[in-house]
C-alpha atoms as a PDB file:
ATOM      1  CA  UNK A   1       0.000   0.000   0.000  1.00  0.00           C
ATOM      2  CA  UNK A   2       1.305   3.383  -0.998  1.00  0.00           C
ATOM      3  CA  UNK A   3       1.926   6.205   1.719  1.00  0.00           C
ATOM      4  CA  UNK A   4      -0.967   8.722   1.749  1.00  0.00           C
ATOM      5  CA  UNK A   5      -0.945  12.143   3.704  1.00  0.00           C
ATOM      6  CA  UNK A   6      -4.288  10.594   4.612  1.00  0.00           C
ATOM      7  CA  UNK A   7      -5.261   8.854   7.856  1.00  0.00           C
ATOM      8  CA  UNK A   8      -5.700   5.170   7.193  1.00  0.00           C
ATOM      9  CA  UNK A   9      -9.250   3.850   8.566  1.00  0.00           C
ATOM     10  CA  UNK A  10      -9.655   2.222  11.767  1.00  0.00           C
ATOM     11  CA  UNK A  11     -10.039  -1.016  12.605  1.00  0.00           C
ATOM     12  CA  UNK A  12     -13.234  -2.232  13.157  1.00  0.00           C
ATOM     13  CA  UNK A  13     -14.118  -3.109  16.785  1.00  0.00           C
ATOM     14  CA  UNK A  14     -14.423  -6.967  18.738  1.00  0.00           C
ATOM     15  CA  UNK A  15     -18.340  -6.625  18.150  1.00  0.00           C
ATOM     16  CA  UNK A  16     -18.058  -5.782  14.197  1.00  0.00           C
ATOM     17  CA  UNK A  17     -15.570  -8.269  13.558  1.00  0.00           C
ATOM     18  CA  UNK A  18     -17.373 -11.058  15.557  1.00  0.00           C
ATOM     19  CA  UNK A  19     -20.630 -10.386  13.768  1.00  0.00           C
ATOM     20  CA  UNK A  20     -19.299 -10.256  10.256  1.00  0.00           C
ATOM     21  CA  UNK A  21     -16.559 -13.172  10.614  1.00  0.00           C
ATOM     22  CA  UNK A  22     -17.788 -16.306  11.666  1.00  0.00           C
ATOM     23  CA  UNK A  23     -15.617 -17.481  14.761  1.00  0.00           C
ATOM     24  CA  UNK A  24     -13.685 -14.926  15.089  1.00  0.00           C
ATOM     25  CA  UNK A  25     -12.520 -13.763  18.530  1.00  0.00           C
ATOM     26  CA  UNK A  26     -12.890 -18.147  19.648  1.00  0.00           C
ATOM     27  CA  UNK A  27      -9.966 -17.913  21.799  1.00  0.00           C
ATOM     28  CA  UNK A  28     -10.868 -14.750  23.579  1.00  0.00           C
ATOM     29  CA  UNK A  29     -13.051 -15.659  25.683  1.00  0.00           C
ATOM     30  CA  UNK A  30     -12.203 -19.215  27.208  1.00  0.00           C
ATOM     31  CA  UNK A  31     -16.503 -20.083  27.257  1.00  0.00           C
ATOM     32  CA  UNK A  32     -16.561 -19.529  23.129  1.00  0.00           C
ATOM     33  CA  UNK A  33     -13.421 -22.069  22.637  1.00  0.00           C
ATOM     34  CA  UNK A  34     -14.952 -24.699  20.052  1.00  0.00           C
ATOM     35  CA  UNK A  35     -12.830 -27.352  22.043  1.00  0.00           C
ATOM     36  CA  UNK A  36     -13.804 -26.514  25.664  1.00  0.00           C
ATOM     37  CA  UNK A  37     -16.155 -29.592  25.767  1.00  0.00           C
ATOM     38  CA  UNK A  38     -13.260 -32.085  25.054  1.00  0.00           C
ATOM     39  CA  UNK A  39     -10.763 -29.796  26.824  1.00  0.00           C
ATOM     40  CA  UNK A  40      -9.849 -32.010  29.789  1.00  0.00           C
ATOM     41  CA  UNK A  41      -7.248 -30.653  32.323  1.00  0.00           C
ATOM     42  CA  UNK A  42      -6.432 -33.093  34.363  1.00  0.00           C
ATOM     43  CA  UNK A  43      -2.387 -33.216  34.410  1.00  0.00           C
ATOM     44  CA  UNK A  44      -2.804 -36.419  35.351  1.00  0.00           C
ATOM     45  CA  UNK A  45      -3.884 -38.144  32.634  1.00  0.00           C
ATOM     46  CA  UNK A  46      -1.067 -36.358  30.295  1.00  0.00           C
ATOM     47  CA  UNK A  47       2.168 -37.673  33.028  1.00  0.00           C
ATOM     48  CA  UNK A  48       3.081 -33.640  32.925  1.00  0.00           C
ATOM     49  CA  UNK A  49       3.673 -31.513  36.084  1.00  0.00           C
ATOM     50  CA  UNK A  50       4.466 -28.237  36.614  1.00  0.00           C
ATOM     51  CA  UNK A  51       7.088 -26.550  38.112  1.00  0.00           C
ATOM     52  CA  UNK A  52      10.924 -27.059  37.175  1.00  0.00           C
ATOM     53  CA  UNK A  53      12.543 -30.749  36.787  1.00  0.00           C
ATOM     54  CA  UNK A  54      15.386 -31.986  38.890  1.00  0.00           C
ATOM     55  CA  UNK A  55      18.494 -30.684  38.341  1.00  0.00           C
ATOM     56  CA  UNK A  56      21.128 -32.004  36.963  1.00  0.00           C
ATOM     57  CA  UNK A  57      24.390 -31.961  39.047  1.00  0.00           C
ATOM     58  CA  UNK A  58      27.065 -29.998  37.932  1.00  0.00           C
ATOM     59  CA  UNK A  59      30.489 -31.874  38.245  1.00  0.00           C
ATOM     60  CA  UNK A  60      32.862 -29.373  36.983  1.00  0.00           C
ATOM     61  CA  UNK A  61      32.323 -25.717  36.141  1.00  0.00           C
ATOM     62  CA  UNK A  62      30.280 -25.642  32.470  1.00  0.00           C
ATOM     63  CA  UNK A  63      30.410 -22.709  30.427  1.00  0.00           C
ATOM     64  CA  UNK A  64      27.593 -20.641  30.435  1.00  0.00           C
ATOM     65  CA  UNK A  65      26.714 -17.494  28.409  1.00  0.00           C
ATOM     66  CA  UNK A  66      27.024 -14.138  30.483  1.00  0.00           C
ATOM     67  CA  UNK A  67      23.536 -12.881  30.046  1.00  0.00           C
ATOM     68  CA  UNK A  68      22.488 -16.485  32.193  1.00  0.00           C
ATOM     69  CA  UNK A  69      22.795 -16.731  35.932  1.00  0.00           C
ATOM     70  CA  UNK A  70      22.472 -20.586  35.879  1.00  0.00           C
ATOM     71  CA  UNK A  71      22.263 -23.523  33.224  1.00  0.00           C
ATOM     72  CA  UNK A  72      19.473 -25.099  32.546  1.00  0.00           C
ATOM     73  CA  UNK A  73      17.788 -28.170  34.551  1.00  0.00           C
ATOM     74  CA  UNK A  74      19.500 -30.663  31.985  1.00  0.00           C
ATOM     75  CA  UNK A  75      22.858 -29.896  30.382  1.00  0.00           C
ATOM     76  CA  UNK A  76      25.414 -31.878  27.978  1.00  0.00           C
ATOM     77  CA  UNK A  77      28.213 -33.044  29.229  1.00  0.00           C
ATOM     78  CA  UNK A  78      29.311 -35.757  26.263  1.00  0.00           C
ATOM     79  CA  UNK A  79      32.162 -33.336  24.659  1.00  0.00           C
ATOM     80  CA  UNK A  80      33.287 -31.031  27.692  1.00  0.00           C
ATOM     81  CA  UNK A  81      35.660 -28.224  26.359  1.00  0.00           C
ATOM     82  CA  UNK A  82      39.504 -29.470  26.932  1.00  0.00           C
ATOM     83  CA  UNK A  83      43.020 -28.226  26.112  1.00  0.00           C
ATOM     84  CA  UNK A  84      43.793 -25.025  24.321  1.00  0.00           C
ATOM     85  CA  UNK A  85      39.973 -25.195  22.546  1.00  0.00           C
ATOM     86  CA  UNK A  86      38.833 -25.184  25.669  1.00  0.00           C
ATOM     87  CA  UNK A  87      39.963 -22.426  27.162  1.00  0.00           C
ATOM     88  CA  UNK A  88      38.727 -20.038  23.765  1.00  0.00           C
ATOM     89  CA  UNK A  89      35.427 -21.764  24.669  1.00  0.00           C
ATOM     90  CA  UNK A  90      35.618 -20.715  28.270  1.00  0.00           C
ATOM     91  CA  UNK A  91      37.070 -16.691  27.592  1.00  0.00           C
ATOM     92  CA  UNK A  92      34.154 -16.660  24.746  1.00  0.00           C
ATOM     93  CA  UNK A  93      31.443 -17.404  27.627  1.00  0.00           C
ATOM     94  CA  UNK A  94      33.106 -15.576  30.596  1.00  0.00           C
ATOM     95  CA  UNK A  95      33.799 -12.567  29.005  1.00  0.00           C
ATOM     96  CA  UNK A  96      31.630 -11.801  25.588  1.00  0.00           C
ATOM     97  CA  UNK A  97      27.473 -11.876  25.607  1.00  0.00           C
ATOM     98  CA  UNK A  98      25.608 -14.451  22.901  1.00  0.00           C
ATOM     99  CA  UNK A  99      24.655 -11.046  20.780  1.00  0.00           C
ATOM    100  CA  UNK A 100      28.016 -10.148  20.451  1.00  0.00           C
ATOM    101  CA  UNK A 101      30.611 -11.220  17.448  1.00  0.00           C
ATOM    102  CA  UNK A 102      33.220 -11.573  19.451  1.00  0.00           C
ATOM    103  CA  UNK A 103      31.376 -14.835  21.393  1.00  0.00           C
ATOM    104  CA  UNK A 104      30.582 -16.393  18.113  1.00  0.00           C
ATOM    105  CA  UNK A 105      34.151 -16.028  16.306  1.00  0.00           C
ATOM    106  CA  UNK A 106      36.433 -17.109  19.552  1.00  0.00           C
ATOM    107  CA  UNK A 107      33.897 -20.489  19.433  1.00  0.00           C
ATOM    108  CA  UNK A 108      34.818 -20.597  15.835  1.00  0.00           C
ATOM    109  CA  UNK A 109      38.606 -20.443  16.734  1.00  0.00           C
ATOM    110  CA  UNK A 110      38.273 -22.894  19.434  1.00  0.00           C
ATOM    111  CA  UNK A 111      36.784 -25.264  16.776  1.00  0.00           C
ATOM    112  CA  UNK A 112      39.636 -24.688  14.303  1.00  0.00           C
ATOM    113  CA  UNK A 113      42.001 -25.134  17.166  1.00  0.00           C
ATOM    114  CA  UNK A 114      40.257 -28.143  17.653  1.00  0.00           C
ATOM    115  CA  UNK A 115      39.933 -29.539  14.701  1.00  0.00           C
ATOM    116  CA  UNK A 116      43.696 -28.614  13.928  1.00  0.00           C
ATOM    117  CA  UNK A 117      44.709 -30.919  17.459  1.00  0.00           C
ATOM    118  CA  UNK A 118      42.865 -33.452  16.291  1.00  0.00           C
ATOM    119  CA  UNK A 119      44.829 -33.548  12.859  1.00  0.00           C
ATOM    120  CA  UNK A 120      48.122 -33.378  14.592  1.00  0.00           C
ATOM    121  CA  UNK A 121      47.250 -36.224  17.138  1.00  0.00           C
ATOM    122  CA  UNK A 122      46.351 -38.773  14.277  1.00  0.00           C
ATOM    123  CA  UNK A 123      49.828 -38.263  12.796  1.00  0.00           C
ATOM    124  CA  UNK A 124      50.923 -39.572  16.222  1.00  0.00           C
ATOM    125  CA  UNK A 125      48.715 -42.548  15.855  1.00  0.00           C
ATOM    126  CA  UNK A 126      49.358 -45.874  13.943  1.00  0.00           C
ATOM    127  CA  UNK A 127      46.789 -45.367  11.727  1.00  0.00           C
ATOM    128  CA  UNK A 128      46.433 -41.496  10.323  1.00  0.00           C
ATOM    129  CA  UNK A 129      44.155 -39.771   9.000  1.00  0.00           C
ATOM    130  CA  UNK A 130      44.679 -40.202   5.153  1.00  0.00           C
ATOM    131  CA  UNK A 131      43.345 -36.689   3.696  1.00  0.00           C
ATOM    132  CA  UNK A 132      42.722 -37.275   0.571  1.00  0.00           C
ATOM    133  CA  UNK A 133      39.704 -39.936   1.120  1.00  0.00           C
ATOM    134  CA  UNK A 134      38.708 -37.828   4.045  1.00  0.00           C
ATOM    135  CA  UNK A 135      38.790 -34.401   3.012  1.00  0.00           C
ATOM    136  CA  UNK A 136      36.915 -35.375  -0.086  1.00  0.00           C
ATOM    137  CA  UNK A 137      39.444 -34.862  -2.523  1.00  0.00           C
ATOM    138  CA  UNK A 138      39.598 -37.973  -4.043  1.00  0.00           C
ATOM    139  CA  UNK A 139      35.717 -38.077  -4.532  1.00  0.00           C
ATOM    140  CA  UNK A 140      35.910 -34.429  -6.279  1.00  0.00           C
ATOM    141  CA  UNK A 141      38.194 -36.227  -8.939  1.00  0.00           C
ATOM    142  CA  UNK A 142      36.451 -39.612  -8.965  1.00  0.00           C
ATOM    143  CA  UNK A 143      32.604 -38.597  -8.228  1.00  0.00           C
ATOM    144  CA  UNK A 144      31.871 -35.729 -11.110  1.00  0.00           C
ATOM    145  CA  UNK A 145      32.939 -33.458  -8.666  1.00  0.00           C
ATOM    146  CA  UNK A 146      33.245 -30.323 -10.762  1.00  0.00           C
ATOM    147  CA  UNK A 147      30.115 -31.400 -12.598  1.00  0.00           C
ATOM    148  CA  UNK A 148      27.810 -31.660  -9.787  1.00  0.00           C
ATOM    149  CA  UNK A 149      28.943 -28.097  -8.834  1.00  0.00           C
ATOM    150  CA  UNK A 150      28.863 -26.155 -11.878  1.00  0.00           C
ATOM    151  CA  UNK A 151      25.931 -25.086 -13.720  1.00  0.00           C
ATOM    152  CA  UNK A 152      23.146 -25.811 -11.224  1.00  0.00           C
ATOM    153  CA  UNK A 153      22.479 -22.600  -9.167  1.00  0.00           C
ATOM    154  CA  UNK A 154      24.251 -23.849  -6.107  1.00  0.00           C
ATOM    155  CA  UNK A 155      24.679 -20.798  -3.808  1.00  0.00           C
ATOM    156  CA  UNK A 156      27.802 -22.231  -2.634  1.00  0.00           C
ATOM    157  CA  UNK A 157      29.953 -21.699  -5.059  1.00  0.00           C
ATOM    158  CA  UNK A 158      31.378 -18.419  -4.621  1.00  0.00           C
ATOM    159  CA  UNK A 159      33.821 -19.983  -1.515  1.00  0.00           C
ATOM    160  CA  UNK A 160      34.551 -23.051  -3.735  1.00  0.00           C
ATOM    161  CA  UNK A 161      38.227 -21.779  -4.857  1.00  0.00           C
ATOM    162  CA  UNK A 162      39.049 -21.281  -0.558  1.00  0.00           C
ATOM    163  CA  UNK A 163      37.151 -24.568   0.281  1.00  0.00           C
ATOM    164  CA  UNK A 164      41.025 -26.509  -0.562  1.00  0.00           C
ATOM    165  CA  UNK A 165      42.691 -23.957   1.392  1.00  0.00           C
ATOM    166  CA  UNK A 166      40.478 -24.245   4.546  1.00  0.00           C
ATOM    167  CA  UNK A 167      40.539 -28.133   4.696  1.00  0.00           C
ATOM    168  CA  UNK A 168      44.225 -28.182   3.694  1.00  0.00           C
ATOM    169  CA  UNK A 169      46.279 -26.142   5.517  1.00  0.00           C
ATOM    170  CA  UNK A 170      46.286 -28.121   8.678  1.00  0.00           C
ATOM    171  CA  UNK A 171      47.932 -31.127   6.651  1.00  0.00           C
ATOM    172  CA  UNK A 172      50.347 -28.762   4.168  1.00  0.00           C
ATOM    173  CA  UNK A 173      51.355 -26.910   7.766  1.00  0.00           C
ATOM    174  CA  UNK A 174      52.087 -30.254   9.078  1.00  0.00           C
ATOM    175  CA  UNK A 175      53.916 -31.376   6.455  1.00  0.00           C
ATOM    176  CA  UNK A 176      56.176 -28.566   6.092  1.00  0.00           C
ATOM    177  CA  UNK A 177      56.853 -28.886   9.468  1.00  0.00           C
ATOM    178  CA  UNK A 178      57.996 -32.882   9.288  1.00  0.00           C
ATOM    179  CA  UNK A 179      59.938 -31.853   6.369  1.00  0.00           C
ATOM    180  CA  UNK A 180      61.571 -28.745   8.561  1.00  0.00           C
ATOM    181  CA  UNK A 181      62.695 -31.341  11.332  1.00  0.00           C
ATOM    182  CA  UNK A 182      64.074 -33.442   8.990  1.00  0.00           C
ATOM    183  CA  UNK A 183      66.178 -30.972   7.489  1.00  0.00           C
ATOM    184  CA  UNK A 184      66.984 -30.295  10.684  1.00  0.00           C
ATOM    185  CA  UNK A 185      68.082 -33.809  11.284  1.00  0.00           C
ATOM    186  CA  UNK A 186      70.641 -34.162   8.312  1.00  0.00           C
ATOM    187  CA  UNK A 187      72.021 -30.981   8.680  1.00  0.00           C
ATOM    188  CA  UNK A 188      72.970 -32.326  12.073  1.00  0.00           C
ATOM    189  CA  UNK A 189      74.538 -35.262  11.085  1.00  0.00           C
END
């Protein structure tokens, strides 16, 4: 509707509308509800109660956003924040509120940091990672990978050409670094 210098009309009143609109106003008053007859409120018979559930004990100190003064009645506790992620998790709840950007990009870092650790402690491991079935790489060659990204409207594809760089840099960092310490090595000798 286009602005006018003119007053818009009114809107009609409880009475008007209720006359001219059959039903309308039904869950005003609770006596004109079409379902009050059925309506039975009896918690019983539903196994709800009111009121606030148990809560849940709280083992070691959870991270909690700033604008909260407790957690909630039931929490997760199946991945609690560890190590150097961790404590980015912890400084983005103790110090930075939800609506801030600050919050949301140190729990980004403490991902990355994560997700880098992880990385470095499967090179430790008998069995590694192997990034090239698990990064996708091989099914981009294999699997019509260009194909199924080109030419379809995909609003994805403008952060296709940084997608390499962001899943491979952990493993090219890594492996400069084991080819560092053994240059290292055979200098020494």
């Amino acid at each position: 509707m286009p602005y006018t210098p003119h007053k818009p009309p009114l809107a009609p009143d409880s009475d008007t509308l209720r006359a001219r609109i059959p039903g309308w106003g039904a869950d005003l008053d609770h006596a004109d509800r079409p379902s009050v007859p059925r309506e039975q409120l009896d918690e019983s018979l539903a196994g709800t109660h009111r009121g606030v559930p148990q809560r849940q004990p709280e083992t070691y100190p959870r991270e909690r956003s700033v604008e909260h003064t407790q957690l909630p009645p039931v929490f997760g506790t199946t991945c609690p924040p560890r190590g150097v992620s961790g404590a980015v998790r912890r400084l983005a709840y103790a110090r930075y509120s939800e609506g801030q950007a600050a919050h949301w990009l140190l729990l980004m870092a403490g991902d990355r940091v994560d997700a880098f650790g992880s990385a470095a402690l499967s090179l430790l491991t008998l069995r590694p990672d192997n990034p090239l079935t698990e990064t996708g790489v091989k099914a981009e060659l294999t699997r019509h990978g260009l194909s199924s990204r080109l030419g379809h409207g995909r609003a994805d594809v403008k952060h296709h050409w940084m997608d390499p760089l962001i899943v491979g840099w952990p493993w090219l960092l890594g492996l400069a670094g084991a080819y560092s310490l053994l240059r290292r090595r055979r200098a020494r000798r």
